[in-house]
C-alpha atoms as a PDB file:
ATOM      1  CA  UNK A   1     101.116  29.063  -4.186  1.00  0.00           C
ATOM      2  CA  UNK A   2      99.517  29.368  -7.726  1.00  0.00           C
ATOM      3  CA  UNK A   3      95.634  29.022  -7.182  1.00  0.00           C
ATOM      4  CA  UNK A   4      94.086  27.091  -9.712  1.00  0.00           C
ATOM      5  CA  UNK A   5      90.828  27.404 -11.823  1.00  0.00           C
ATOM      6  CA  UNK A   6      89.651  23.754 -10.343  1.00  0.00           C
ATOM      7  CA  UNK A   7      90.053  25.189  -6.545  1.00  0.00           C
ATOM      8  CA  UNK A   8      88.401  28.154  -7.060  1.00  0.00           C
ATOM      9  CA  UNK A   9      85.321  26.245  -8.465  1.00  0.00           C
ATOM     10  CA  UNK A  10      85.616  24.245  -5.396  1.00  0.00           C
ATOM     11  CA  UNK A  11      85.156  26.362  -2.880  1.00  0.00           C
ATOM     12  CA  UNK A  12      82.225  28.418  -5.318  1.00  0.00           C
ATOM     13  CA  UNK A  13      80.388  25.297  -5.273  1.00  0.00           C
ATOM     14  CA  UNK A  14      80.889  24.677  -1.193  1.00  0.00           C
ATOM     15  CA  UNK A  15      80.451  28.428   0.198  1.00  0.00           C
ATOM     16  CA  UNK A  16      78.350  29.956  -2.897  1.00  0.00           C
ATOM     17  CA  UNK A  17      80.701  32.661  -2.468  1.00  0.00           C
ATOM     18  CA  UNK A  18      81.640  34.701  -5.722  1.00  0.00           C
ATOM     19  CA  UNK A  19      84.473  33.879  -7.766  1.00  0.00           C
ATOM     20  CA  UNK A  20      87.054  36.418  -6.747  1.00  0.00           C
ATOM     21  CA  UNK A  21      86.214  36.310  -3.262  1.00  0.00           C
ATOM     22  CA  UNK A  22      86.978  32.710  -3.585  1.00  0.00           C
ATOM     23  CA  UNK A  23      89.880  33.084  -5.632  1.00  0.00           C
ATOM     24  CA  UNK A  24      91.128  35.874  -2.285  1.00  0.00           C
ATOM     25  CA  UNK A  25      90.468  33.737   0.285  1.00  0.00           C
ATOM     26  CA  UNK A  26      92.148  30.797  -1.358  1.00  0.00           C
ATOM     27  CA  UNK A  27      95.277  33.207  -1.457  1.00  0.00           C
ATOM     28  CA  UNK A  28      95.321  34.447   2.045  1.00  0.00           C
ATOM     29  CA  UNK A  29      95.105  30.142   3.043  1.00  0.00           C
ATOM     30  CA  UNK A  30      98.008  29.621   0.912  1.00  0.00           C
ATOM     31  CA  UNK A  31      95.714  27.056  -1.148  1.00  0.00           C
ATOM     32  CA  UNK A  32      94.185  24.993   1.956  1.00  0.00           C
ATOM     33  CA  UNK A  33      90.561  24.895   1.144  1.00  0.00           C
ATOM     34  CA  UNK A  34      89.297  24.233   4.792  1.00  0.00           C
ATOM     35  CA  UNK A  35      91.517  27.006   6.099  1.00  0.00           C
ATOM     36  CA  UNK A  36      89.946  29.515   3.265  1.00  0.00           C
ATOM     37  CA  UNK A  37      86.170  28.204   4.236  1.00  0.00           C
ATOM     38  CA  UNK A  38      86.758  28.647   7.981  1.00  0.00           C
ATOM     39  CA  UNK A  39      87.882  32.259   7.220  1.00  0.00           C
ATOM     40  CA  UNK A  40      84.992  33.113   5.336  1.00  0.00           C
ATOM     41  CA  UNK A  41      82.341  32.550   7.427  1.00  0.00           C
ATOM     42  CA  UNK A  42      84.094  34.362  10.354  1.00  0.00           C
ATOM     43  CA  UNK A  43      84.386  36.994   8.126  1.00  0.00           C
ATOM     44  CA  UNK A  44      80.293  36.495   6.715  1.00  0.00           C
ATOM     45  CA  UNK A  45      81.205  35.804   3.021  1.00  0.00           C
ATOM     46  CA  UNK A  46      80.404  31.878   2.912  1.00  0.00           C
ATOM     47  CA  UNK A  47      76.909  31.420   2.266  1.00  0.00           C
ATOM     48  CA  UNK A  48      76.772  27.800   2.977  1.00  0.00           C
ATOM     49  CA  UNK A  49      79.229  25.114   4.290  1.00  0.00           C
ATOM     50  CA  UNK A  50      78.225  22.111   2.145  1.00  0.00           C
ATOM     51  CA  UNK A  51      80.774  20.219   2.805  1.00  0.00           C
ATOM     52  CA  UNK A  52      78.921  17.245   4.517  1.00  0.00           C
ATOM     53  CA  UNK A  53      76.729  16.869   1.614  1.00  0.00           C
ATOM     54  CA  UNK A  54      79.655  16.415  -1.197  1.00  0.00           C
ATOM     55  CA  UNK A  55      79.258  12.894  -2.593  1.00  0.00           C
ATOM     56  CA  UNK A  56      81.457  11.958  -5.060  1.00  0.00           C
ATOM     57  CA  UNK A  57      81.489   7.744  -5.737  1.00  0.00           C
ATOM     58  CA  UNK A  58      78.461   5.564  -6.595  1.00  0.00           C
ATOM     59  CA  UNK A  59      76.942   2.600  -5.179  1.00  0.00           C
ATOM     60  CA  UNK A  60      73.690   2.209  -2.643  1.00  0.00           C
ATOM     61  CA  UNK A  61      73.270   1.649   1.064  1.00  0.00           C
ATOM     62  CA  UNK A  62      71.267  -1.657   1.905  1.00  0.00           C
ATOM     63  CA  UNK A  63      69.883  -2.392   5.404  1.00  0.00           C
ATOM     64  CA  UNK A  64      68.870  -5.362   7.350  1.00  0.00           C
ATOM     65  CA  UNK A  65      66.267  -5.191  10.813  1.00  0.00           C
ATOM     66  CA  UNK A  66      66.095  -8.897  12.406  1.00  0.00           C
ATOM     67  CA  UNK A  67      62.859 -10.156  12.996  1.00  0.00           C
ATOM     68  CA  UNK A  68      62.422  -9.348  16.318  1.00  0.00           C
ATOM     69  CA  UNK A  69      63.529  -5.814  15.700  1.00  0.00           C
ATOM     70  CA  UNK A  70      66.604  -6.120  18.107  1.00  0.00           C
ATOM     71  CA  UNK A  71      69.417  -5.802  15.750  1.00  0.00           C
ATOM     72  CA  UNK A  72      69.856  -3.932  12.550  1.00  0.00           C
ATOM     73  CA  UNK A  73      72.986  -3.316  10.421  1.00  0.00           C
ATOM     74  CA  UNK A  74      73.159  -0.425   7.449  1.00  0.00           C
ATOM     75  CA  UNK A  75      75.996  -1.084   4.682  1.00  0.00           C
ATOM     76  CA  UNK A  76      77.505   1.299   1.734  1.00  0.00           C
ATOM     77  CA  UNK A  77      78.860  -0.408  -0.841  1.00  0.00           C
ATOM     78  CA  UNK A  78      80.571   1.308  -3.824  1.00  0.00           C
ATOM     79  CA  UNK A  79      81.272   1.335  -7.403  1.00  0.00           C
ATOM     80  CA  UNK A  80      82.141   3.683 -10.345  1.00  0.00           C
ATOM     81  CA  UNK A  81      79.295   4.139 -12.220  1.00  0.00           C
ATOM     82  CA  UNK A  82      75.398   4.750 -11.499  1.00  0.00           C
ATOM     83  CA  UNK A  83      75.363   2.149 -14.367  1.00  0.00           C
ATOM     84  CA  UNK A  84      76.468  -0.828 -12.356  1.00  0.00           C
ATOM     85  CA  UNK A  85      74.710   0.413  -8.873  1.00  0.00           C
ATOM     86  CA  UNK A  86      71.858  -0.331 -10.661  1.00  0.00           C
ATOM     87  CA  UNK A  87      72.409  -3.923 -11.769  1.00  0.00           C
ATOM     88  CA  UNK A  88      70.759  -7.170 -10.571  1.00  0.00           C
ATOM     89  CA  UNK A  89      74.163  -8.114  -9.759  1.00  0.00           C
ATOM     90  CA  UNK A  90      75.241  -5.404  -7.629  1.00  0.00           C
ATOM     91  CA  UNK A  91      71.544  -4.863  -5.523  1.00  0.00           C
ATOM     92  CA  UNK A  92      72.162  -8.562  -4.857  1.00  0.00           C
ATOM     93  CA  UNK A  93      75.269  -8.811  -3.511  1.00  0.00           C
ATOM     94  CA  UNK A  94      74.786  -5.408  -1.729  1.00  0.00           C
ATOM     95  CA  UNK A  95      71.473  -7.097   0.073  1.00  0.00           C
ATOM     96  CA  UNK A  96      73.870 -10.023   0.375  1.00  0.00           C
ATOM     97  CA  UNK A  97      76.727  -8.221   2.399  1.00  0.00           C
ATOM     98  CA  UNK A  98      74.030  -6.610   4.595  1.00  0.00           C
ATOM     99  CA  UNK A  99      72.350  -9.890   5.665  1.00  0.00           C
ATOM    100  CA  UNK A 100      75.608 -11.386   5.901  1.00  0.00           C
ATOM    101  CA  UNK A 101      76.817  -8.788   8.766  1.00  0.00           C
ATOM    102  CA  UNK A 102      73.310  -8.873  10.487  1.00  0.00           C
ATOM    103  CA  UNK A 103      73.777 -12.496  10.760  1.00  0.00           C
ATOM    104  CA  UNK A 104      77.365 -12.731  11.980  1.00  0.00           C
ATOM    105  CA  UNK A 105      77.683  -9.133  13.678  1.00  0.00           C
ATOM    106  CA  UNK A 106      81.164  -8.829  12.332  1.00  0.00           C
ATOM    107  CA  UNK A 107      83.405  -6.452  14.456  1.00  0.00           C
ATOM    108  CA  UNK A 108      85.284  -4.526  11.269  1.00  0.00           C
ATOM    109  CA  UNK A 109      85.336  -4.296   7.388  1.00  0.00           C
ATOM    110  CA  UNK A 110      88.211  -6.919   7.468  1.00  0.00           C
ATOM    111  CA  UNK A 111      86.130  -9.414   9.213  1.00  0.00           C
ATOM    112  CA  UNK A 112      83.081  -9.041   7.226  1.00  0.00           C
ATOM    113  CA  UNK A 113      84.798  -9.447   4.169  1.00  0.00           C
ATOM    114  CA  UNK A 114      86.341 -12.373   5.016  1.00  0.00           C
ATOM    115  CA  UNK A 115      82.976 -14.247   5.838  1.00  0.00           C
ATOM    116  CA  UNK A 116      80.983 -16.161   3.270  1.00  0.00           C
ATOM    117  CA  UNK A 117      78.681 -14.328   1.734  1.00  0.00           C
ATOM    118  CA  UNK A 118      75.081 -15.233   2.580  1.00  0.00           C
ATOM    119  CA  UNK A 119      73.626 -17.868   0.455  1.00  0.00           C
ATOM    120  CA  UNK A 120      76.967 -18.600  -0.663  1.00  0.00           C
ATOM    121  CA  UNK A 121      80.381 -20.737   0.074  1.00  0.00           C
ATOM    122  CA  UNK A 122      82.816 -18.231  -1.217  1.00  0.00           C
ATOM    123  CA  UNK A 123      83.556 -15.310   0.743  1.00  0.00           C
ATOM    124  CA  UNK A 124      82.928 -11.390   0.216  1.00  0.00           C
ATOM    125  CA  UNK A 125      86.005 -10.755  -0.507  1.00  0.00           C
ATOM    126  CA  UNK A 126      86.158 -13.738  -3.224  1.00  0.00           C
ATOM    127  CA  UNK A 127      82.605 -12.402  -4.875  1.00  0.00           C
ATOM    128  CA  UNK A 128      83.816  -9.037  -4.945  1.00  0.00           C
ATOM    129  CA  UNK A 129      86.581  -9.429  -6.780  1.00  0.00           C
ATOM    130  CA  UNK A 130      84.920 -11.688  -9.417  1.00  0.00           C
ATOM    131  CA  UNK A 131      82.338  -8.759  -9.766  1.00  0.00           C
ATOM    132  CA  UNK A 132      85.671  -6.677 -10.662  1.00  0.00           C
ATOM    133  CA  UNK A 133      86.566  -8.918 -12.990  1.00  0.00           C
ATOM    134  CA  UNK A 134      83.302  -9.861 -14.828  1.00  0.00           C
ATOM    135  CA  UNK A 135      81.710  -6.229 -14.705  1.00  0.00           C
ATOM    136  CA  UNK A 136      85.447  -4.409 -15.210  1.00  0.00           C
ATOM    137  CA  UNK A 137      84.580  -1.762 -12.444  1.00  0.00           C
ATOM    138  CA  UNK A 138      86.298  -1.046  -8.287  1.00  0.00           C
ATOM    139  CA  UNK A 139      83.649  -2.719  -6.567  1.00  0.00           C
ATOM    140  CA  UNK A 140      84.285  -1.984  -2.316  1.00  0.00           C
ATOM    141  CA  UNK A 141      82.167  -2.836   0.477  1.00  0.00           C
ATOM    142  CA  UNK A 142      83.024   0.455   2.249  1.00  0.00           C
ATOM    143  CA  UNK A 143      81.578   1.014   5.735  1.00  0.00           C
ATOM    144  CA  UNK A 144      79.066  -0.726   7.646  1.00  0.00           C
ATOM    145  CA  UNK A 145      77.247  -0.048  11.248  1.00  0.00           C
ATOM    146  CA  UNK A 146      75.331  -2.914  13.476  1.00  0.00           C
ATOM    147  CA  UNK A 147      73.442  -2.163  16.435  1.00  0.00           C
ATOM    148  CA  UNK A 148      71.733  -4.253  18.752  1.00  0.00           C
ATOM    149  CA  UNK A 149      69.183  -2.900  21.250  1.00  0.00           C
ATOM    150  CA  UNK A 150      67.634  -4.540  24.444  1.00  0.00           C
ATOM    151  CA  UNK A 151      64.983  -2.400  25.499  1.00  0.00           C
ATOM    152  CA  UNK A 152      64.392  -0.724  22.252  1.00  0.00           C
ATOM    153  CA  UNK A 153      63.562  -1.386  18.633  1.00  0.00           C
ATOM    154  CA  UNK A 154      64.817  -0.185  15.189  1.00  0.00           C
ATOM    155  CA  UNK A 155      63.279   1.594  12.273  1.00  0.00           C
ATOM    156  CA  UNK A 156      64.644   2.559   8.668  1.00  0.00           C
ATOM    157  CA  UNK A 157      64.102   4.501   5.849  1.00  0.00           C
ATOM    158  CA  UNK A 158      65.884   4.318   2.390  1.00  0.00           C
ATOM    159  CA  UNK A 159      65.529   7.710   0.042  1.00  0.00           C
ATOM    160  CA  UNK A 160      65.895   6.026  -3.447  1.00  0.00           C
ATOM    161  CA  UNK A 161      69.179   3.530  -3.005  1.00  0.00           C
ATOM    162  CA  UNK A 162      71.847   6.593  -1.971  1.00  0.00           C
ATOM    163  CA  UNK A 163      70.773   7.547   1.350  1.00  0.00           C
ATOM    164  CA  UNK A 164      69.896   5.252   4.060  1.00  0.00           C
ATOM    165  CA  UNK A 165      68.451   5.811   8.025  1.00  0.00           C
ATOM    166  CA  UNK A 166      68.891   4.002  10.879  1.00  0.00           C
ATOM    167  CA  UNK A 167      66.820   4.834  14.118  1.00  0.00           C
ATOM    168  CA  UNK A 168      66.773   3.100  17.514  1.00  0.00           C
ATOM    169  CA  UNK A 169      63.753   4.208  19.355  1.00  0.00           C
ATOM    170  CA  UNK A 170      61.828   3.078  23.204  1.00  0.00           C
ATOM    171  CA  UNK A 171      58.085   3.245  23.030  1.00  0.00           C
ATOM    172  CA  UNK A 172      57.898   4.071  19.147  1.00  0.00           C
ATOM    173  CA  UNK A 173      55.384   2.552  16.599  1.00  0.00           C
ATOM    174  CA  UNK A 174      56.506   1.360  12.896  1.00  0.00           C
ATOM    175  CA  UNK A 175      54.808   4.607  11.459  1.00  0.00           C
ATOM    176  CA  UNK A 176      56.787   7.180  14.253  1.00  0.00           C
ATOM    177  CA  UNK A 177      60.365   5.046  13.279  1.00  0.00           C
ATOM    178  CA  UNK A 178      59.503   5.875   9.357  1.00  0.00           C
ATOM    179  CA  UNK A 179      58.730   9.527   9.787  1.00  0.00           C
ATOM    180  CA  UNK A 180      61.736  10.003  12.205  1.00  0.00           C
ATOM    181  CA  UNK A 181      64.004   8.334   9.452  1.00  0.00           C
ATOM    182  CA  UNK A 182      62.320   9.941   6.941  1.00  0.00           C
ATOM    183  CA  UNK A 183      62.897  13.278   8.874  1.00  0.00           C
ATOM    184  CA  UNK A 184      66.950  12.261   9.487  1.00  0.00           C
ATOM    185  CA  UNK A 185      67.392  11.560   5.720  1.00  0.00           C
ATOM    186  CA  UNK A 186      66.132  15.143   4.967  1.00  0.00           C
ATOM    187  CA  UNK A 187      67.703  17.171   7.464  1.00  0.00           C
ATOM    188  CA  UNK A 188      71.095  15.269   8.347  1.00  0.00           C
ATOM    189  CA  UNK A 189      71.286  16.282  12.141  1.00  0.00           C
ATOM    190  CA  UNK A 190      74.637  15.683  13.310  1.00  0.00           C
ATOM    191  CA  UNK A 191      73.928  14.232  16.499  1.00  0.00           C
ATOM    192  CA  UNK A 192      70.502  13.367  18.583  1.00  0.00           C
ATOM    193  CA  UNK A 193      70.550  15.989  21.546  1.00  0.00           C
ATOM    194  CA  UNK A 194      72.377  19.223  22.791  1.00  0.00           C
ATOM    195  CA  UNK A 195      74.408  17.006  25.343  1.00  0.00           C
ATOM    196  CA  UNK A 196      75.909  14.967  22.218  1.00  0.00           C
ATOM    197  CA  UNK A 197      77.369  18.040  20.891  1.00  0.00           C
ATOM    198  CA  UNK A 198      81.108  17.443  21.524  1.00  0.00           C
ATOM    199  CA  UNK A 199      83.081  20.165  23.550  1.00  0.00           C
ATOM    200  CA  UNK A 200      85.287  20.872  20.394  1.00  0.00           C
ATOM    201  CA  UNK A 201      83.033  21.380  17.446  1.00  0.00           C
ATOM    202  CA  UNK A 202      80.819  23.254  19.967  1.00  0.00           C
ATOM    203  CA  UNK A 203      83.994  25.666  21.113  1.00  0.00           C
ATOM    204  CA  UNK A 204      84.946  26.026  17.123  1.00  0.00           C
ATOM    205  CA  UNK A 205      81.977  27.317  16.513  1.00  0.00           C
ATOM    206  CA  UNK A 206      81.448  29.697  18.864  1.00  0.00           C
ATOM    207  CA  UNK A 207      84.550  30.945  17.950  1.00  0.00           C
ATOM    208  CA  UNK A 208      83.395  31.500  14.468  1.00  0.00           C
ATOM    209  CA  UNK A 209      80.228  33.161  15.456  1.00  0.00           C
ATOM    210  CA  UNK A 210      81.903  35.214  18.031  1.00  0.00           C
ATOM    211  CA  UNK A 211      84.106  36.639  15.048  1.00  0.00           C
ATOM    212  CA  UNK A 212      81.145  37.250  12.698  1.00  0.00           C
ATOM    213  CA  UNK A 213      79.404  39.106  15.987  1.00  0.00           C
ATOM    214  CA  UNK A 214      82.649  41.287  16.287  1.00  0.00           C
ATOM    215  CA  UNK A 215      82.407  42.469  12.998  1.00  0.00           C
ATOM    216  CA  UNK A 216      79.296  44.122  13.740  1.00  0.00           C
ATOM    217  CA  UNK A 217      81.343  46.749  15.782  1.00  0.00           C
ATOM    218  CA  UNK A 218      79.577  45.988  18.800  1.00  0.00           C
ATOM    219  CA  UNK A 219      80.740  46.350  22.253  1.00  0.00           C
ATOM    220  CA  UNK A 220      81.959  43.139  23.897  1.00  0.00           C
ATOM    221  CA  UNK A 221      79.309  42.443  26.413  1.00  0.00           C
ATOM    222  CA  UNK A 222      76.409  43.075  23.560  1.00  0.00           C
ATOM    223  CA  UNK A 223      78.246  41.024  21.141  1.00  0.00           C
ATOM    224  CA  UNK A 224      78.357  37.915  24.416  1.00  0.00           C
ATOM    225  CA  UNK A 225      74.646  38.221  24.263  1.00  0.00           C
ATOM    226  CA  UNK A 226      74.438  37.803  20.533  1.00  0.00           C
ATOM    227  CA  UNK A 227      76.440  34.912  20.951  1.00  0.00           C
ATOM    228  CA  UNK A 228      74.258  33.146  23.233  1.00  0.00           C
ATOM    229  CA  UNK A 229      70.850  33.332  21.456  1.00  0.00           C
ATOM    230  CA  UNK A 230      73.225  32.542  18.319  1.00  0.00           C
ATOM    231  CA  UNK A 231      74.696  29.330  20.004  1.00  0.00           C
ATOM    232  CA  UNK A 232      70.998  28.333  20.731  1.00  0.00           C
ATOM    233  CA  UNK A 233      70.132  28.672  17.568  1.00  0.00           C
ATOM    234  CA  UNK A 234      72.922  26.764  16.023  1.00  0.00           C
ATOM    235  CA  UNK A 235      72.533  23.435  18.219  1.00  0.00           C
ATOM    236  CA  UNK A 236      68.752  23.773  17.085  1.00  0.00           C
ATOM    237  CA  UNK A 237      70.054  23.228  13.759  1.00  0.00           C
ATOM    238  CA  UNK A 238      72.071  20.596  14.133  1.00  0.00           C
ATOM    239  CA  UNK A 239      70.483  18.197  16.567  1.00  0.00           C
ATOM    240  CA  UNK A 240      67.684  16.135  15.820  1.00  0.00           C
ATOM    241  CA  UNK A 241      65.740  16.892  18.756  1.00  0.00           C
ATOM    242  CA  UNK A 242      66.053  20.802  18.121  1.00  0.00           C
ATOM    243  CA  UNK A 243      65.044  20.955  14.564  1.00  0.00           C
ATOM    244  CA  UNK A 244      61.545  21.446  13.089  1.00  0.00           C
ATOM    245  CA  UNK A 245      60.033  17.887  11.804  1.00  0.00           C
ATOM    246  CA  UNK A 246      59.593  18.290   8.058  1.00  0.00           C
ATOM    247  CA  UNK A 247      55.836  17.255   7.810  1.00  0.00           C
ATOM    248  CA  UNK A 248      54.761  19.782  10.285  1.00  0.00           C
ATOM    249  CA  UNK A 249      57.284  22.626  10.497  1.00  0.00           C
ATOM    250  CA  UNK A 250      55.387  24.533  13.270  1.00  0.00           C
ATOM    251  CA  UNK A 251      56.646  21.162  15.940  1.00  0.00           C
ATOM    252  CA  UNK A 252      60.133  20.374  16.814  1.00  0.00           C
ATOM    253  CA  UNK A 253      61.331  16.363  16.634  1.00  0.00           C
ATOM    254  CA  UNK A 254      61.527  16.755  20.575  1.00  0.00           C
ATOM    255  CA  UNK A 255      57.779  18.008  20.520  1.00  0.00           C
ATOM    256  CA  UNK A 256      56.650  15.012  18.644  1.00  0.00           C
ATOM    257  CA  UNK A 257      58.167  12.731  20.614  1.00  0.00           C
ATOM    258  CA  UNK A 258      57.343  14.287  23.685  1.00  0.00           C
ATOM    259  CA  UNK A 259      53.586  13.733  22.386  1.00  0.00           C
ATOM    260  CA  UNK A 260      53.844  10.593  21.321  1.00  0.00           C
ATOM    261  CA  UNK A 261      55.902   9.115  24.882  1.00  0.00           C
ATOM    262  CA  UNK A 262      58.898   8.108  22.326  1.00  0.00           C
ATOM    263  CA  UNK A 263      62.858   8.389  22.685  1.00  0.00           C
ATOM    264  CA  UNK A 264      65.243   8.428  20.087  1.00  0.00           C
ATOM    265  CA  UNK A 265      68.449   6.824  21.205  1.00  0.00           C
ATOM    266  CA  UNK A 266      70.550   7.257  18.567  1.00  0.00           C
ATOM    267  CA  UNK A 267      70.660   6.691  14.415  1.00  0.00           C
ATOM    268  CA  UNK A 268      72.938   6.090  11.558  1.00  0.00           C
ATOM    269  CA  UNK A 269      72.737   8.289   8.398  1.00  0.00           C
ATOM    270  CA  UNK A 270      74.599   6.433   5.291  1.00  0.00           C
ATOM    271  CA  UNK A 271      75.072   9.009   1.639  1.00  0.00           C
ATOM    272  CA  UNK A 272      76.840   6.969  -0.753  1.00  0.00           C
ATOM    273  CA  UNK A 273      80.353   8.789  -1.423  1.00  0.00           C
ATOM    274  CA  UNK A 274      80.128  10.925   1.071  1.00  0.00           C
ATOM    275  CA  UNK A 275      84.218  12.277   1.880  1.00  0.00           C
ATOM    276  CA  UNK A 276      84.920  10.265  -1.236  1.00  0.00           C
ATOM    277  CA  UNK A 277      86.741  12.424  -3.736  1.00  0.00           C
ATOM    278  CA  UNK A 278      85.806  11.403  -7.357  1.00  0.00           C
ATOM    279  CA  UNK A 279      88.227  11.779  -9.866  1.00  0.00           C
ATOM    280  CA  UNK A 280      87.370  14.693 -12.698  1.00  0.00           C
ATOM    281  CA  UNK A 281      87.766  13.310 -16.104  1.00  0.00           C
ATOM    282  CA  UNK A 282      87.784  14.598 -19.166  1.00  0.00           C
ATOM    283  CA  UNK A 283      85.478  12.779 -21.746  1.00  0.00           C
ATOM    284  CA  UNK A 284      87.469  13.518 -24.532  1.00  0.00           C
ATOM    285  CA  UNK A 285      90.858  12.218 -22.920  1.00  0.00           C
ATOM    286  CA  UNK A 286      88.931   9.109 -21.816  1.00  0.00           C
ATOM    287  CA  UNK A 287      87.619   8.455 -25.207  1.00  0.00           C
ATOM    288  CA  UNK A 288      91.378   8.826 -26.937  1.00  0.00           C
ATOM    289  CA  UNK A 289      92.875   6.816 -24.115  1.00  0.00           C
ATOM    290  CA  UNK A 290      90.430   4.361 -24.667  1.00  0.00           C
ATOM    291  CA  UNK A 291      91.116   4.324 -28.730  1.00  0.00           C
ATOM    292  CA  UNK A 292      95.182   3.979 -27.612  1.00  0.00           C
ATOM    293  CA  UNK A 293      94.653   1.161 -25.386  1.00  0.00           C
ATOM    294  CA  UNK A 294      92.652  -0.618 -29.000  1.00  0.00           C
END
């Protein structure tokens, strides 16, 4: 398979890996990008995995919290252009949606976009597609999450309009809520605890770090022991209670909580675009189509 300039830059840009090692790699996974990544971090080459943070579409999350802080729903809807995220129009009818599915506590996309829009007779569906058609741009209510909590409350925390937090907490003031969010936005954890690590991602990895720990010529036994202060380490990373809150480094989420008598139950990170691949153009071919098309 010929390996392109584009998928080398690719998998630069997602392992910080150097170009030929990249272009190598790509080779031996016959072209399959994941394949090449997962190979190069057993072998220690990949320098990062960033391939949770890749955003690629525009738009802004919106959230809603009920009065009584027992329900809360967090929405992402999209567009083409940081242009148009920013409109009146758009931050309305994205604030729109959102209070819309807190209010009905639709169970899918299909039903929420089939409702009336708050503050409106015609439906979602029917206002998106006249914001299509006015502002010439894909408009798409994307994803969208709504909890509801009995013995709990809910918290939230928006970084700008492109990344949006949802916590559910017991025994947690307003302030705790905002710095957990706030602490969720900045350090995506996967997951809340150890015990919501699931069996599969947890056995892929070990395999991974079990290969990079072979490579150290080790005997087997040693290499077992390396992997088990290496598996700690990694579920510190990724869970929310294991990782070091970002105002005070020197505590763990789990230690702050602990202190304070709080629980986290469980939260919802939105970042506009993320797994959305956005098409590369070329300005110059944009700006010739464009003079065609006149």
């Amino acid at each position: 398979m010929q390996i392109s300039a584009v998928m080398v830059k690719e998998l630069r840009e997602r392992t910080g890996s150097g170009m030929m090692e990249c272009k190598k790699a790509l080779q031996e996974a016959n072209g399959d990008i994941d394949t090449a990544i997962e190979n190069m971090r057993k072998s220690g080459l990949a320098k990062a995995d960033k391939k949770a943070d890749r955003v690629a579409a525009e738009g802004r999350v919106a959230i809603e919290i009920s009065a009584d802080g027992k329900s809360a729903v967090v929405v992402e809807v999209n567009c083409e252009t940081d242009f148009v995220s920013g409109g009146d129009e758009f931050i309305a009818f994205a604030s729109a949606v959102a209070r819309t599915a807190l209010t009905n506590k639709p169970e899918s996309i299909e039903a929420l976009v089939a409702l009336p829009l708050d503050g409106d007779s015609a439906s979602i569906e029917e206002k998106r597609q006249a914001m299509v058609a006015k502002i010439g741009e894909n408009v798409q209510v994307r994803r969208f999450e709504s909890l509801q909590t009995s013995a709990g409350s809910f918290g939230s925390y928006l970084h700008g309009t492109r990344i949006g937090v949802l916590v559910e907490a017991e025994n947690a003031d307003a302030e705790l809520m905002k710095d957990i969010a706030m602490h969720i936005a900045a350090s995506s954890p996967m997951c809340v605890s150890e015990a919501d690590v699931s069996a599969d991602v947890l056995e892929k990895e070990k395999e991974i770090l079990r290969a990079q720990a072979l490579e150290s010529g080790k005997p087997a036994d040693i290499v077992e022991k390396m992997l088990v202060g290496r598996v700690r380490k990694y579920l510190a990373e990724i869970t929310l209670l294991g990782q070091p809150f970002v105002k005070d480094p020197d505590k763990t989420v789990d230690a702050l909580l602990k202190d304070a008598g709080a629980t986290v139950v469980r939260f919802v990170r939105y970042s506009v675009g993320e797994g959305i691949e956005k098409k590369q153009e070329n300005f110059a071919d944009e700006v010739m189509a464009q003079l065609k098309t006149n």
